[in-house]
C-alpha atoms as a PDB file:
ATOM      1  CA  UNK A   1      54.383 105.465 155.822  1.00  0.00           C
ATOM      2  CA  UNK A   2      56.354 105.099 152.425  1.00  0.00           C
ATOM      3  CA  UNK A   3      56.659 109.288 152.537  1.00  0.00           C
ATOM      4  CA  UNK A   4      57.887 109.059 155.788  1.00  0.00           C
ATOM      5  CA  UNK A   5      60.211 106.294 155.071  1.00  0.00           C
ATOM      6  CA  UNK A   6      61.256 108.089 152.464  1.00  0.00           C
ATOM      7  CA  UNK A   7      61.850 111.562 154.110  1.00  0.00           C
ATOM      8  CA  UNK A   8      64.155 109.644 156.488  1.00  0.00           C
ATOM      9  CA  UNK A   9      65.976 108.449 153.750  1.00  0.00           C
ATOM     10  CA  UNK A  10      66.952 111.442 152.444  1.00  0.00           C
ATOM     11  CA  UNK A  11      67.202 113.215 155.413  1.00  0.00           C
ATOM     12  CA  UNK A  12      69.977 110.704 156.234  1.00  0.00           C
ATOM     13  CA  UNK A  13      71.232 110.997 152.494  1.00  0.00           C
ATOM     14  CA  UNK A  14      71.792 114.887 153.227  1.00  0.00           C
ATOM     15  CA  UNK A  15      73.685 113.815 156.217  1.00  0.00           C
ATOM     16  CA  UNK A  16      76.132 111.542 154.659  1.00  0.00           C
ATOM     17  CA  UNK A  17      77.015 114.755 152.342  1.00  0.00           C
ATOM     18  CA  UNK A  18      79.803 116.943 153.205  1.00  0.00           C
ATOM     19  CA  UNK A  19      78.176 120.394 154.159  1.00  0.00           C
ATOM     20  CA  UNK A  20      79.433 123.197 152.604  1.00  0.00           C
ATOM     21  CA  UNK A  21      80.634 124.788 155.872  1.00  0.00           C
ATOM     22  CA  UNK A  22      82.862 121.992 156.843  1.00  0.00           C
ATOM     23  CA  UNK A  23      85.951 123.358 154.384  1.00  0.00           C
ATOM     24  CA  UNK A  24      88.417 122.802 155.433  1.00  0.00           C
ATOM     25  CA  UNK A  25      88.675 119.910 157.812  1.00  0.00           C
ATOM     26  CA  UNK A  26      92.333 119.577 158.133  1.00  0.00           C
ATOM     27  CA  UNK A  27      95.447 121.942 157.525  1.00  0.00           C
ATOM     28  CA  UNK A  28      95.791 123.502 154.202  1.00  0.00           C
ATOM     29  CA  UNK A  29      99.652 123.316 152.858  1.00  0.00           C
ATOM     30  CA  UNK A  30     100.512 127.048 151.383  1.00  0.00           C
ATOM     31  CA  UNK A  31     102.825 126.255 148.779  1.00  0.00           C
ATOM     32  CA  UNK A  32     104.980 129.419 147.945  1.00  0.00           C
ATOM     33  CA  UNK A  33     106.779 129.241 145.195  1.00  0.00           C
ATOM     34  CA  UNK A  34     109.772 131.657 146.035  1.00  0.00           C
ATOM     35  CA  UNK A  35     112.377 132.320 148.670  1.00  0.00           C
ATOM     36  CA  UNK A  36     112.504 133.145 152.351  1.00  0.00           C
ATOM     37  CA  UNK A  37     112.264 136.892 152.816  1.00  0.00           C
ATOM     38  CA  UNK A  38     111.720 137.772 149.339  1.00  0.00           C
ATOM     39  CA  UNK A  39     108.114 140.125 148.100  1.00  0.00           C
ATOM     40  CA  UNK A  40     106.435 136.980 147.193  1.00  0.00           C
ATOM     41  CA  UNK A  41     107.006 134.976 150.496  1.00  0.00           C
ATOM     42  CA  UNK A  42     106.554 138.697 152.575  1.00  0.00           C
ATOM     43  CA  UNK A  43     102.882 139.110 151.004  1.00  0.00           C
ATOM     44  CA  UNK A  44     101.761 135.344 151.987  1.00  0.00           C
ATOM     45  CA  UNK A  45     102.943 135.121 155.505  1.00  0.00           C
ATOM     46  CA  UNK A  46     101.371 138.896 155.911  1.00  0.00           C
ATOM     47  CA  UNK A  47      97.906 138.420 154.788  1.00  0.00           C
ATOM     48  CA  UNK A  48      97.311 134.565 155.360  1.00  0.00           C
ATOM     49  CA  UNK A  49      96.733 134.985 159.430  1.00  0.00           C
ATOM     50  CA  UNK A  50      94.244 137.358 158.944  1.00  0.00           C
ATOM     51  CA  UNK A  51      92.531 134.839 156.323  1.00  0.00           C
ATOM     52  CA  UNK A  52      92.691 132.041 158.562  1.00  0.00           C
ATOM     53  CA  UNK A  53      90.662 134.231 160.941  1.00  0.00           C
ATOM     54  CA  UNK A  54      88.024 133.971 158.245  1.00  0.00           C
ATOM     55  CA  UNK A  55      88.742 130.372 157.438  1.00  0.00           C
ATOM     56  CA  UNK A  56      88.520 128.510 160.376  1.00  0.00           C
ATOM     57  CA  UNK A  57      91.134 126.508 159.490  1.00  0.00           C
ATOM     58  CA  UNK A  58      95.570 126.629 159.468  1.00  0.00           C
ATOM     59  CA  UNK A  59      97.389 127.386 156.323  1.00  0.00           C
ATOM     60  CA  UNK A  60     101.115 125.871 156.552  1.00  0.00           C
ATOM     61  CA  UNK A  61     103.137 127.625 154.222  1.00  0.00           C
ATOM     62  CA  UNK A  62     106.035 126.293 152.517  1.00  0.00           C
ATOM     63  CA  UNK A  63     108.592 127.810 150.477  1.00  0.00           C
ATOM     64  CA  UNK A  64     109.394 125.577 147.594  1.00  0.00           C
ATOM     65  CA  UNK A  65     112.282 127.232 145.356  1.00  0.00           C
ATOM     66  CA  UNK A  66     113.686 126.595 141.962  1.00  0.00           C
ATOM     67  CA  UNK A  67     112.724 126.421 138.195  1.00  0.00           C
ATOM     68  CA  UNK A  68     111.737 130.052 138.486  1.00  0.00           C
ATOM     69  CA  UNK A  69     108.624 128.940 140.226  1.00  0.00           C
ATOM     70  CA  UNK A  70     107.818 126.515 138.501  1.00  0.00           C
ATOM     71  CA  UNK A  71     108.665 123.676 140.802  1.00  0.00           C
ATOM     72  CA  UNK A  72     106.712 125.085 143.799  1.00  0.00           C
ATOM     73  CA  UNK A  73     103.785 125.459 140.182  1.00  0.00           C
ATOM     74  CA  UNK A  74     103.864 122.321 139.200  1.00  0.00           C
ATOM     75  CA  UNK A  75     103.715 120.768 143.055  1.00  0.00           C
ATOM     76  CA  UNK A  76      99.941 122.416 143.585  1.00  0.00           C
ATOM     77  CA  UNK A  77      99.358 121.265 139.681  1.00  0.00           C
ATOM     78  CA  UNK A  78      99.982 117.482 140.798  1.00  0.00           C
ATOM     79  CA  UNK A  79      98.090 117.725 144.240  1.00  0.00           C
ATOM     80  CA  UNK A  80      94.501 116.768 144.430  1.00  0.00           C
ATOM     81  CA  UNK A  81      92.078 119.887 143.646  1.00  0.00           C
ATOM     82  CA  UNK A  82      90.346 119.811 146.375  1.00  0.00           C
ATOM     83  CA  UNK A  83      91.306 122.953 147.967  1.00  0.00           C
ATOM     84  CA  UNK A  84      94.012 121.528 150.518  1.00  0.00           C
ATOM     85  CA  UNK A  85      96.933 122.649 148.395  1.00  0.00           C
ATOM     86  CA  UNK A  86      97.427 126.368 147.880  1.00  0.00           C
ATOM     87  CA  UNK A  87      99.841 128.053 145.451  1.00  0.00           C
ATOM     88  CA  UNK A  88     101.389 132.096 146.628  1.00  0.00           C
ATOM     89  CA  UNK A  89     102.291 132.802 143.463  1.00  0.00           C
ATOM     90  CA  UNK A  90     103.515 135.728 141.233  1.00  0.00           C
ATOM     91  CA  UNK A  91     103.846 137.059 137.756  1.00  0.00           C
ATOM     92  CA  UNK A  92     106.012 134.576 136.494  1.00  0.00           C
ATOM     93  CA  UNK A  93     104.347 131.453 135.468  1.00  0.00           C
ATOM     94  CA  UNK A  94     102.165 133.573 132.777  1.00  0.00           C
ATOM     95  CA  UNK A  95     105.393 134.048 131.208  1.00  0.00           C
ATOM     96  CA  UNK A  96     106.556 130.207 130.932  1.00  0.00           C
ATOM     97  CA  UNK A  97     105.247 129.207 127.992  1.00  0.00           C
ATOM     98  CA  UNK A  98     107.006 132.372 125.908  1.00  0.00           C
ATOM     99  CA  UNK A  99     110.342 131.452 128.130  1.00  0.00           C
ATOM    100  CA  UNK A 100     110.093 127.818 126.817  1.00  0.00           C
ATOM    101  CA  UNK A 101     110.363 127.049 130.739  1.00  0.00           C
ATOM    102  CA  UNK A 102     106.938 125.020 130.911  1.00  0.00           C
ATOM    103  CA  UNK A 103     103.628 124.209 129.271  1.00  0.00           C
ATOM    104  CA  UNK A 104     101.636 125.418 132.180  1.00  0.00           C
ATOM    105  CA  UNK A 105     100.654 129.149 133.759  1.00  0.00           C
ATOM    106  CA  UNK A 106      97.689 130.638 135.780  1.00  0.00           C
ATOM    107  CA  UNK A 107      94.910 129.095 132.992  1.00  0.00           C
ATOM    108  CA  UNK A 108      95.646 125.541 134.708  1.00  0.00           C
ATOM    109  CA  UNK A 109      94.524 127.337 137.885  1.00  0.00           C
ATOM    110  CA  UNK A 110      91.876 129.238 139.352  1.00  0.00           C
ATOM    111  CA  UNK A 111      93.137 132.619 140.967  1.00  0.00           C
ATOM    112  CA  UNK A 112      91.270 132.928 144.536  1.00  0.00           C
ATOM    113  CA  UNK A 113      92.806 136.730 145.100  1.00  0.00           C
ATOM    114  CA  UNK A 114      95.462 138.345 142.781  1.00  0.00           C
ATOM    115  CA  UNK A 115      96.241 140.595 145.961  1.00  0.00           C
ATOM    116  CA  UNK A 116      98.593 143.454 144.834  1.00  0.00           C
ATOM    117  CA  UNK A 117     100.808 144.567 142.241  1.00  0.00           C
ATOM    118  CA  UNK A 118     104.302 145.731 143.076  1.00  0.00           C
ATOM    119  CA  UNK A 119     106.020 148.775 142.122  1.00  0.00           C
ATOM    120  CA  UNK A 120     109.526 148.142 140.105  1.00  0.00           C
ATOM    121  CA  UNK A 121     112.875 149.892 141.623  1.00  0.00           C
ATOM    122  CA  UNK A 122     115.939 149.864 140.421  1.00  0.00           C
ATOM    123  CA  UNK A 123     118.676 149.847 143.732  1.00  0.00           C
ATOM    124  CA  UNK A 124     122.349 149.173 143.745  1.00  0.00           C
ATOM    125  CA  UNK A 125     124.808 148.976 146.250  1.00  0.00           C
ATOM    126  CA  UNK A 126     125.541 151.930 148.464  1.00  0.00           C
ATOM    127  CA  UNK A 127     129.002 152.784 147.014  1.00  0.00           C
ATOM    128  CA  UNK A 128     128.328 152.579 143.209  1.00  0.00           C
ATOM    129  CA  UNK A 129     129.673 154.920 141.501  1.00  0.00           C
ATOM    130  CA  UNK A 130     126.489 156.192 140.182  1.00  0.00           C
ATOM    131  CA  UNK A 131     123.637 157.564 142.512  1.00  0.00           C
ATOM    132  CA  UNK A 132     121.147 158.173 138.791  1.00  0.00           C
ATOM    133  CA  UNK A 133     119.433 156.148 136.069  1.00  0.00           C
ATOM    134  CA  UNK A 134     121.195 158.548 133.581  1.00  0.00           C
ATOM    135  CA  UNK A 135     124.992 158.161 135.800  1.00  0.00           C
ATOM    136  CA  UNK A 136     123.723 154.329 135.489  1.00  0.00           C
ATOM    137  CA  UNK A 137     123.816 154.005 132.097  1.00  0.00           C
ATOM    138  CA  UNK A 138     126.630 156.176 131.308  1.00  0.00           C
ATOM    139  CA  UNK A 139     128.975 154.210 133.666  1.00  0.00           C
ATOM    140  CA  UNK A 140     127.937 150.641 131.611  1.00  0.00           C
ATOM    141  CA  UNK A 141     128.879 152.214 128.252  1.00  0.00           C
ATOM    142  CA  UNK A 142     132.182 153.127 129.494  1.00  0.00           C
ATOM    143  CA  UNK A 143     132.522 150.029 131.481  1.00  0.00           C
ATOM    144  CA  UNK A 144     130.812 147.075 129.479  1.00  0.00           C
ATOM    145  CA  UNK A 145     130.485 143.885 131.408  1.00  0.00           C
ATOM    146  CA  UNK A 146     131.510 144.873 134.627  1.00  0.00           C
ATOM    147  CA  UNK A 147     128.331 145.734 136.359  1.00  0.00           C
ATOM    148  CA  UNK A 148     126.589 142.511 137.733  1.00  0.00           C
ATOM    149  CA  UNK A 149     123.055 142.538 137.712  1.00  0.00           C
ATOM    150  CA  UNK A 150     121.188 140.435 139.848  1.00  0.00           C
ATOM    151  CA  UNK A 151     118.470 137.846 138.337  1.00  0.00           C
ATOM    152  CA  UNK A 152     115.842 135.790 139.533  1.00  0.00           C
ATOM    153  CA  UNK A 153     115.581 133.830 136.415  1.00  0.00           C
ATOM    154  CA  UNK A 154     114.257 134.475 132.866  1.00  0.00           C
ATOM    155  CA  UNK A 155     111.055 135.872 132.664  1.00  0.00           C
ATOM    156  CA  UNK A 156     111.017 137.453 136.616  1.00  0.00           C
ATOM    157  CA  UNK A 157     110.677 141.372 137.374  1.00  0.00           C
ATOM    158  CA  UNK A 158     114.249 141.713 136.831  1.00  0.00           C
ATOM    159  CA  UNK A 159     114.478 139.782 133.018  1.00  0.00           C
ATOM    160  CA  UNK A 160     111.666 142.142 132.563  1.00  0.00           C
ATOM    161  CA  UNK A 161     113.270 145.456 133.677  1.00  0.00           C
ATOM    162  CA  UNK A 162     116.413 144.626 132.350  1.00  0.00           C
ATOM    163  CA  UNK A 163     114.234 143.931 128.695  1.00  0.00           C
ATOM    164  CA  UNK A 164     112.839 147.200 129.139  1.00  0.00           C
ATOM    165  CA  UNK A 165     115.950 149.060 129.793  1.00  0.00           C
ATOM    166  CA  UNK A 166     117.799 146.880 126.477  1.00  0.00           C
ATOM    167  CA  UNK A 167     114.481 148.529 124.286  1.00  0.00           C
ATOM    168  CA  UNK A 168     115.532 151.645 125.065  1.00  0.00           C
ATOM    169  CA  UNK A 169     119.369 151.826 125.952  1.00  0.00           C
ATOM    170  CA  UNK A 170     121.297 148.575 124.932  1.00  0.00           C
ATOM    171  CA  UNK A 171     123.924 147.880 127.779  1.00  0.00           C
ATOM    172  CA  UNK A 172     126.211 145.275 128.427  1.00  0.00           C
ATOM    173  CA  UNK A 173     126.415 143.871 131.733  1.00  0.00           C
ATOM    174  CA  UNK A 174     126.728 140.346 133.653  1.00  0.00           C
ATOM    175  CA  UNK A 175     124.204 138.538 134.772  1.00  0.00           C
ATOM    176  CA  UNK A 176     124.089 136.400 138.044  1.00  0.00           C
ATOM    177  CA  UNK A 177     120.958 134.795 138.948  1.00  0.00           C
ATOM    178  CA  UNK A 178     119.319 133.880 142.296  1.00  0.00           C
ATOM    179  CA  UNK A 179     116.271 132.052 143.763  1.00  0.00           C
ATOM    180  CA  UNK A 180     114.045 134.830 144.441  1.00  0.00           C
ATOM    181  CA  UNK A 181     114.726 138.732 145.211  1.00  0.00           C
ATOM    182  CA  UNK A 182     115.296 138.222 148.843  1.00  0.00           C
ATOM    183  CA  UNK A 183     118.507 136.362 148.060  1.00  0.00           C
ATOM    184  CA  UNK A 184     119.422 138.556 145.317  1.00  0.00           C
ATOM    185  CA  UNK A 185     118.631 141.237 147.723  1.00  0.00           C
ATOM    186  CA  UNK A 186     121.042 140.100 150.413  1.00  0.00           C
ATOM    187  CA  UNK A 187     123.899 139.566 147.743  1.00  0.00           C
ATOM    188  CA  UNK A 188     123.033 143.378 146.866  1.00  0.00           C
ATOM    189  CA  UNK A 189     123.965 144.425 150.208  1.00  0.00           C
ATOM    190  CA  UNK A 190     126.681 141.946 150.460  1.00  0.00           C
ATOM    191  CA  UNK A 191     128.495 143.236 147.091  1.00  0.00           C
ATOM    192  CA  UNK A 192     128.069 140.229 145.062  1.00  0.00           C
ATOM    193  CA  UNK A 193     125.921 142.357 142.827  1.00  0.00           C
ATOM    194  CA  UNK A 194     126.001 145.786 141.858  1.00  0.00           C
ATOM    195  CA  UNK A 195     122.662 146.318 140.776  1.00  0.00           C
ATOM    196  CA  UNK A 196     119.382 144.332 141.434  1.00  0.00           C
ATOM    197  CA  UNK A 197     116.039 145.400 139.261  1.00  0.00           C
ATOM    198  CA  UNK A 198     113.304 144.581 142.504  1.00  0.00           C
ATOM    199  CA  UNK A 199     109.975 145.322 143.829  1.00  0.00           C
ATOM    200  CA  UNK A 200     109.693 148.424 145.953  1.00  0.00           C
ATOM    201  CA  UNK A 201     108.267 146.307 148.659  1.00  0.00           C
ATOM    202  CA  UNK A 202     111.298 144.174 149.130  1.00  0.00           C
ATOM    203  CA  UNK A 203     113.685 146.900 148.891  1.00  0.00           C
ATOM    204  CA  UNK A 204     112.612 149.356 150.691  1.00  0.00           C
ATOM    205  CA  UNK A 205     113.426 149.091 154.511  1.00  0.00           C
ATOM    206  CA  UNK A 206     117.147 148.317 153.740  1.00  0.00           C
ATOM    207  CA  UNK A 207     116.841 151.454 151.153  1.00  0.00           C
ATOM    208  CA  UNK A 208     116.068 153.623 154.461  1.00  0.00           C
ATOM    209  CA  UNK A 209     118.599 151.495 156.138  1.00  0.00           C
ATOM    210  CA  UNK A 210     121.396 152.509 153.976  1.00  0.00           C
ATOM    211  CA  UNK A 211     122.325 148.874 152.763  1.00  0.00           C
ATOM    212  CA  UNK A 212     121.234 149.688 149.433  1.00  0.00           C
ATOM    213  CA  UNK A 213     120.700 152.974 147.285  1.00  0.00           C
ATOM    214  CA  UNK A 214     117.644 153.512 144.887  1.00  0.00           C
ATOM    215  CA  UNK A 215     118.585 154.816 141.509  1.00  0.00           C
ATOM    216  CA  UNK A 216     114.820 154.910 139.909  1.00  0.00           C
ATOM    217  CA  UNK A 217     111.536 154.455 140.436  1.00  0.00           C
ATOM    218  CA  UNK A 218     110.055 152.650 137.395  1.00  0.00           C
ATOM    219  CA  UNK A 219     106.738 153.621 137.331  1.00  0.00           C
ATOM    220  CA  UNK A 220     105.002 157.028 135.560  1.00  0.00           C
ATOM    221  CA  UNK A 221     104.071 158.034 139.790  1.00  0.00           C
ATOM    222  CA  UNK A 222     106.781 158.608 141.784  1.00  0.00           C
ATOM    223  CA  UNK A 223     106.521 156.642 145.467  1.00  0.00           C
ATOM    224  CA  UNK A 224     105.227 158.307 148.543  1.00  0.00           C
ATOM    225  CA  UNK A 225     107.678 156.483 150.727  1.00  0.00           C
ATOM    226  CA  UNK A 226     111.122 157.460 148.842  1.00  0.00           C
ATOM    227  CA  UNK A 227     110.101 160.877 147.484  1.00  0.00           C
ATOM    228  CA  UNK A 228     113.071 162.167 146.740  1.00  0.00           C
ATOM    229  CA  UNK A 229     114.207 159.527 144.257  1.00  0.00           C
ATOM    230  CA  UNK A 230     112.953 159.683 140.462  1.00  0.00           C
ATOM    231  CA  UNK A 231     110.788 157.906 138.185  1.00  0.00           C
ATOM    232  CA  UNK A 232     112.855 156.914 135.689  1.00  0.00           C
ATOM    233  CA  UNK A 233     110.105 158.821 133.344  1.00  0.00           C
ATOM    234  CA  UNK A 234     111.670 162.011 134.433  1.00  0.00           C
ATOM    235  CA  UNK A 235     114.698 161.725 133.605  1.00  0.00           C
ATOM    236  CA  UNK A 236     114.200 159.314 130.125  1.00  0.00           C
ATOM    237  CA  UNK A 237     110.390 160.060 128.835  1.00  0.00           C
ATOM    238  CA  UNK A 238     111.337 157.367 126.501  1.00  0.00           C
ATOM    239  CA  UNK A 239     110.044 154.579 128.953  1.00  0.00           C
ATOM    240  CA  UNK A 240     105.865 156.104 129.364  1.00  0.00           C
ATOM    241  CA  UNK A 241     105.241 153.893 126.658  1.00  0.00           C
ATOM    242  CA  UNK A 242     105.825 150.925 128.527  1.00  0.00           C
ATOM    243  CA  UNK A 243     105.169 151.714 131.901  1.00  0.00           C
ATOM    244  CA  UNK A 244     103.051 151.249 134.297  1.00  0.00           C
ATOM    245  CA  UNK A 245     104.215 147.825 134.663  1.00  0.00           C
ATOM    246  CA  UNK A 246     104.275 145.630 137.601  1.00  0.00           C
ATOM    247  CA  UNK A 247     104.837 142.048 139.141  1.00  0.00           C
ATOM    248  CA  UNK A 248     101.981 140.873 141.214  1.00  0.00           C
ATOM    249  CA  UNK A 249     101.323 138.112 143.880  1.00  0.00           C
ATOM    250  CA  UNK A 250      98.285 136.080 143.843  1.00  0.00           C
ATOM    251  CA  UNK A 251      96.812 133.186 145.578  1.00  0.00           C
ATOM    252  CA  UNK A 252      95.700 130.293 143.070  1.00  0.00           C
ATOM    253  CA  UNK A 253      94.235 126.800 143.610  1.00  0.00           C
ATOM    254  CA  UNK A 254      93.924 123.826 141.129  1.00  0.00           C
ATOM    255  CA  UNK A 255      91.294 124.085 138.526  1.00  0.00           C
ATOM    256  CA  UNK A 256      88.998 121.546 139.397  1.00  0.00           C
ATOM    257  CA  UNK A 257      88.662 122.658 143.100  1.00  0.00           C
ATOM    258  CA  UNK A 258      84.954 122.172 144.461  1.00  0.00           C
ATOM    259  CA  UNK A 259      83.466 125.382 144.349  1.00  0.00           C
ATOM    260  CA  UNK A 260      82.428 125.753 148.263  1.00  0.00           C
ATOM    261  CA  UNK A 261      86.405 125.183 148.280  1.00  0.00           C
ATOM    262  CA  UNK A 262      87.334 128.203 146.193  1.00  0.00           C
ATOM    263  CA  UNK A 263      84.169 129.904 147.560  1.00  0.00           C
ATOM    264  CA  UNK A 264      85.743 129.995 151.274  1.00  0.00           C
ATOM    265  CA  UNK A 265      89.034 130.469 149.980  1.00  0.00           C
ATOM    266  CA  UNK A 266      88.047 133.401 148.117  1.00  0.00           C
ATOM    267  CA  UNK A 267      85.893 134.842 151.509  1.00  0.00           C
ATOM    268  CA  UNK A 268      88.958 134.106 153.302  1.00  0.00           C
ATOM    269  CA  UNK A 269      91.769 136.354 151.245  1.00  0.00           C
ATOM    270  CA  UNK A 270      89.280 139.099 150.420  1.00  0.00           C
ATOM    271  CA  UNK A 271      88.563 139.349 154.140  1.00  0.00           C
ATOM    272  CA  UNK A 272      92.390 139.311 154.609  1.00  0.00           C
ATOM    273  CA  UNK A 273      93.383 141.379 152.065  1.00  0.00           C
ATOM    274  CA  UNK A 274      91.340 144.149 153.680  1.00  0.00           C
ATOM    275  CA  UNK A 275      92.686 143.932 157.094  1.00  0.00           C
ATOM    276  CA  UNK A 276      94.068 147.249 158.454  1.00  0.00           C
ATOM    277  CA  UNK A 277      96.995 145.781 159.325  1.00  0.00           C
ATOM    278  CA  UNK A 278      97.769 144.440 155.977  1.00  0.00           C
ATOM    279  CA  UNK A 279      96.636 147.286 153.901  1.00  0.00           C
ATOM    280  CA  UNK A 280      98.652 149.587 156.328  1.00  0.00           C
ATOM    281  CA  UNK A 281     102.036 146.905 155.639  1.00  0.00           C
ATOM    282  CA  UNK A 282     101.377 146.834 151.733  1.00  0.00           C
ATOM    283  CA  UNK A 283     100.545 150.667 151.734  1.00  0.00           C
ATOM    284  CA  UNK A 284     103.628 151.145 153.782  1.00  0.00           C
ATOM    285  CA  UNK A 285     106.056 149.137 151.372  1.00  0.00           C
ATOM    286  CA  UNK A 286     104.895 150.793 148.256  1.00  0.00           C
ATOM    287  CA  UNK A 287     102.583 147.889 147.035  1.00  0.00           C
ATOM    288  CA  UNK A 288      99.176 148.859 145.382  1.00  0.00           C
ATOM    289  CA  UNK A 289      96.358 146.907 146.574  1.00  0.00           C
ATOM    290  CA  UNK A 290      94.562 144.829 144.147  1.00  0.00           C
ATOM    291  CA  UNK A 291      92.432 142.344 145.790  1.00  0.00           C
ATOM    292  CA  UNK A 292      90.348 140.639 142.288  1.00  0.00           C
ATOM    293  CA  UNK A 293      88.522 137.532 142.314  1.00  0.00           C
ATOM    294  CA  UNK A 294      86.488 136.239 139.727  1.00  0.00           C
ATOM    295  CA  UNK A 295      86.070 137.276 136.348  1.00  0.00           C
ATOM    296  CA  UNK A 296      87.903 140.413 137.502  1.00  0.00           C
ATOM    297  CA  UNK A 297      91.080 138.486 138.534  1.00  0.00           C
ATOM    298  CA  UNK A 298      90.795 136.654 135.533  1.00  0.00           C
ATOM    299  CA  UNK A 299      90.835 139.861 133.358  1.00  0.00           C
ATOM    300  CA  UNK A 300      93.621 141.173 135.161  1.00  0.00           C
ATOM    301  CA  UNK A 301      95.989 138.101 134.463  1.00  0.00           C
ATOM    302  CA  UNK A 302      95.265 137.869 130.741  1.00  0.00           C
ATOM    303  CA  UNK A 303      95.412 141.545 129.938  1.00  0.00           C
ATOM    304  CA  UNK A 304      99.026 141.347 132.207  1.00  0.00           C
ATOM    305  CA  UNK A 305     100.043 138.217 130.235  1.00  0.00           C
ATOM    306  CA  UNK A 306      99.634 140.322 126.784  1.00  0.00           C
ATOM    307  CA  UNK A 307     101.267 143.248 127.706  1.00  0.00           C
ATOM    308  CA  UNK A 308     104.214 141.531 128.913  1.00  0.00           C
ATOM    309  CA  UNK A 309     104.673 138.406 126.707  1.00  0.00           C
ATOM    310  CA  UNK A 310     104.647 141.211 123.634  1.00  0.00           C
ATOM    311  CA  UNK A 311     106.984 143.074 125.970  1.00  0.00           C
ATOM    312  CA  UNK A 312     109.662 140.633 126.196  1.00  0.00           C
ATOM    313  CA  UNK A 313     109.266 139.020 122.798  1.00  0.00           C
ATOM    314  CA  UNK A 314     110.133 142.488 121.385  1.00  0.00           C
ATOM    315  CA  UNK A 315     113.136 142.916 123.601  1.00  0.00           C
ATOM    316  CA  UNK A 316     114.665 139.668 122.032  1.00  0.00           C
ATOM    317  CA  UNK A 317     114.161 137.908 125.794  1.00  0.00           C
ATOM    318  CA  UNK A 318     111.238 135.179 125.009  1.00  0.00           C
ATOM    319  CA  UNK A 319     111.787 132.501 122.795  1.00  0.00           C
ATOM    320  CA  UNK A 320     108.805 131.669 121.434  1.00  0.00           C
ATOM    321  CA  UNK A 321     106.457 134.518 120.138  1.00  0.00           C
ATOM    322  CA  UNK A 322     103.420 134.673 122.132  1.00  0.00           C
ATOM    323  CA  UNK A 323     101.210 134.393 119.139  1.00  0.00           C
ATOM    324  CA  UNK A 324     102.472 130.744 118.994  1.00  0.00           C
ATOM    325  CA  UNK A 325      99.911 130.457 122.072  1.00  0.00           C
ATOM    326  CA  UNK A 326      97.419 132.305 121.624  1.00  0.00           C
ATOM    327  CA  UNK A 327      98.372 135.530 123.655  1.00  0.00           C
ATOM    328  CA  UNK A 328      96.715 138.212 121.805  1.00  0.00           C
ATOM    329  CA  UNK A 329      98.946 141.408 120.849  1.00  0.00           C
ATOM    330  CA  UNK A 330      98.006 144.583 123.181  1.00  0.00           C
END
């Protein structure tokens, strides 16, 4: 009698638990922490209905702008870790603590799917009057400070590139900075800006559109989908011994998170991440598919972290040196 009493017990013990299967029970907010219509926002919205296939469940996503990133950051870094709060991140927020812009990045976090890295392109408007990295350059010397360069903040792809490009060839130009490269992008094409440092995959429909003109590729591969424009290797070898370099995008969730939580998450973006249709979309925009979880995606952000908190630090950009934190020197 006293086993059986017992057996009930626990049988109705195991039922009071949540199972393991039940994640999620309610909506999940996305949090993105970028722009409408920029590479950031454009990954998210692509892969996430093919996840939620997975999931069982709706992600609402949410673009929540400012502090590059770090408002949408620190939003998912107050919520509850339980796996209801999502960030759609990129590169930036491993670069904070260098930048002096925060005291937190990706190791308050736990990355579900670092998704794809991004190739860098530099694109101006369509009546520059240089069509060349080399015509680029030559035109800032002769004109200093006239050239506006577009900006998504310090520490973004474009801080980055433009870092690079100071290492090698100092220039003097203006800066004007936006809330993510889809506005930037639209200011391009506008003629607010004369040249905008981007990712491939944002850029590259209004490239073939004609709103916007590539000047370089700046990668050591030149891209399938624009083959007749450069690397900016070719033309200055100077820059293989910085490149490859690239942003990324990456889906992150509180550290703390119950691990069925970042369990189904992680099912749930490596299941999307493979869709045909969203391979096909990233392929198709120039993006390299990553998809790491795990120790893998863990690697992958600390190793990027190095490389370009050294990077940056060298080109006079950061303000703190990264061995101030710990980042070890590549």
């Amino acid at each position: 009698m006293l086993k059986s009493l017992l057996g009930a017990a626990a049988v109705m013990g195991l039922a009071a638990l949540p199972a393991l299967a039940d994640f999620p029970e309610k909506d999940i907010q996305g949090i993105i922490q970028w722009g409408a219509g920029g590479s950031t926002d454009t990954v998210a919205r692509s892969v996430t209905p093919h996840a939620e296939e997975v999931l069982g469940g709706k992600v609402i996503l949410q673009n929540v702008t400012g502090g590059v990133g770090a408002i949408g950051l620190n939003q998912v870094e107050r919520a509850d870790a339980d796996g209801y709060t999502v960030l759609f991140g990129a590169e930036n927020p491993l670069l904070y603590k260098v930048m002096q812009l925060g005291q937190k990045d990706y190791s308050d976090f736990v990355p579900v799917n670092v998704l794809a890295r991004g190739v860098p392109i530099l694109v101006a408007r369509p009546d520059a009057p240089f069509d060349t990295y080399p015509e680029m350059i030559e035109y800032i010397k002769a004109n200093p400070k006239t050239v506006k360069f577009g900006s998504t903040g310090p520490g973004g792809l474009p801080s980055v590139v433009s870092s690079m490009i100071q290492s090698k060839a100092p220039i003097e130009v203006t800066f004007v900075p936006y809330d993510g490269d889809g506005p930037a992008l639209t200011a391009l094409q506008g003629g607010a800006i004369d040249v905008m440092p981007a990712v491939l995959g944002a850029a590259i429909e209004s490239i073939k559109g004609g709103k916007m003109k590539a000047i370089a590729i700046f990668d050591t591969e030149a891209a399938p989908q624009l083959p007749e424009t450069k690397t900016v290797v070719e033309t200055n070898p100077e820059f293989g011994d910085i490149l490859p370099w690239g942003p990324f995008f990456g889906v992150f969730v509180k550290k703390g998170t119950p691990d069925d939580a970042v369990a189904k998450l992680t099912e749930a973006y490596k299941a999307g991440a493979a869709h045909p249709d969203f391979v096909k979309l990233m392929e198709g925009r120039g993006y390299k598919m990553l998809s790491l979880t795990g120790e893998e995606a863990q690697t992958y952000l600390n190793d990027w972290q190095s490389k370009t908190s050294w990077l940056i630090w060298e080109g006079g950009i950061a303000k703190k040196s990264p061995e101030e934190f710990g980042i070890p020197k590549p």
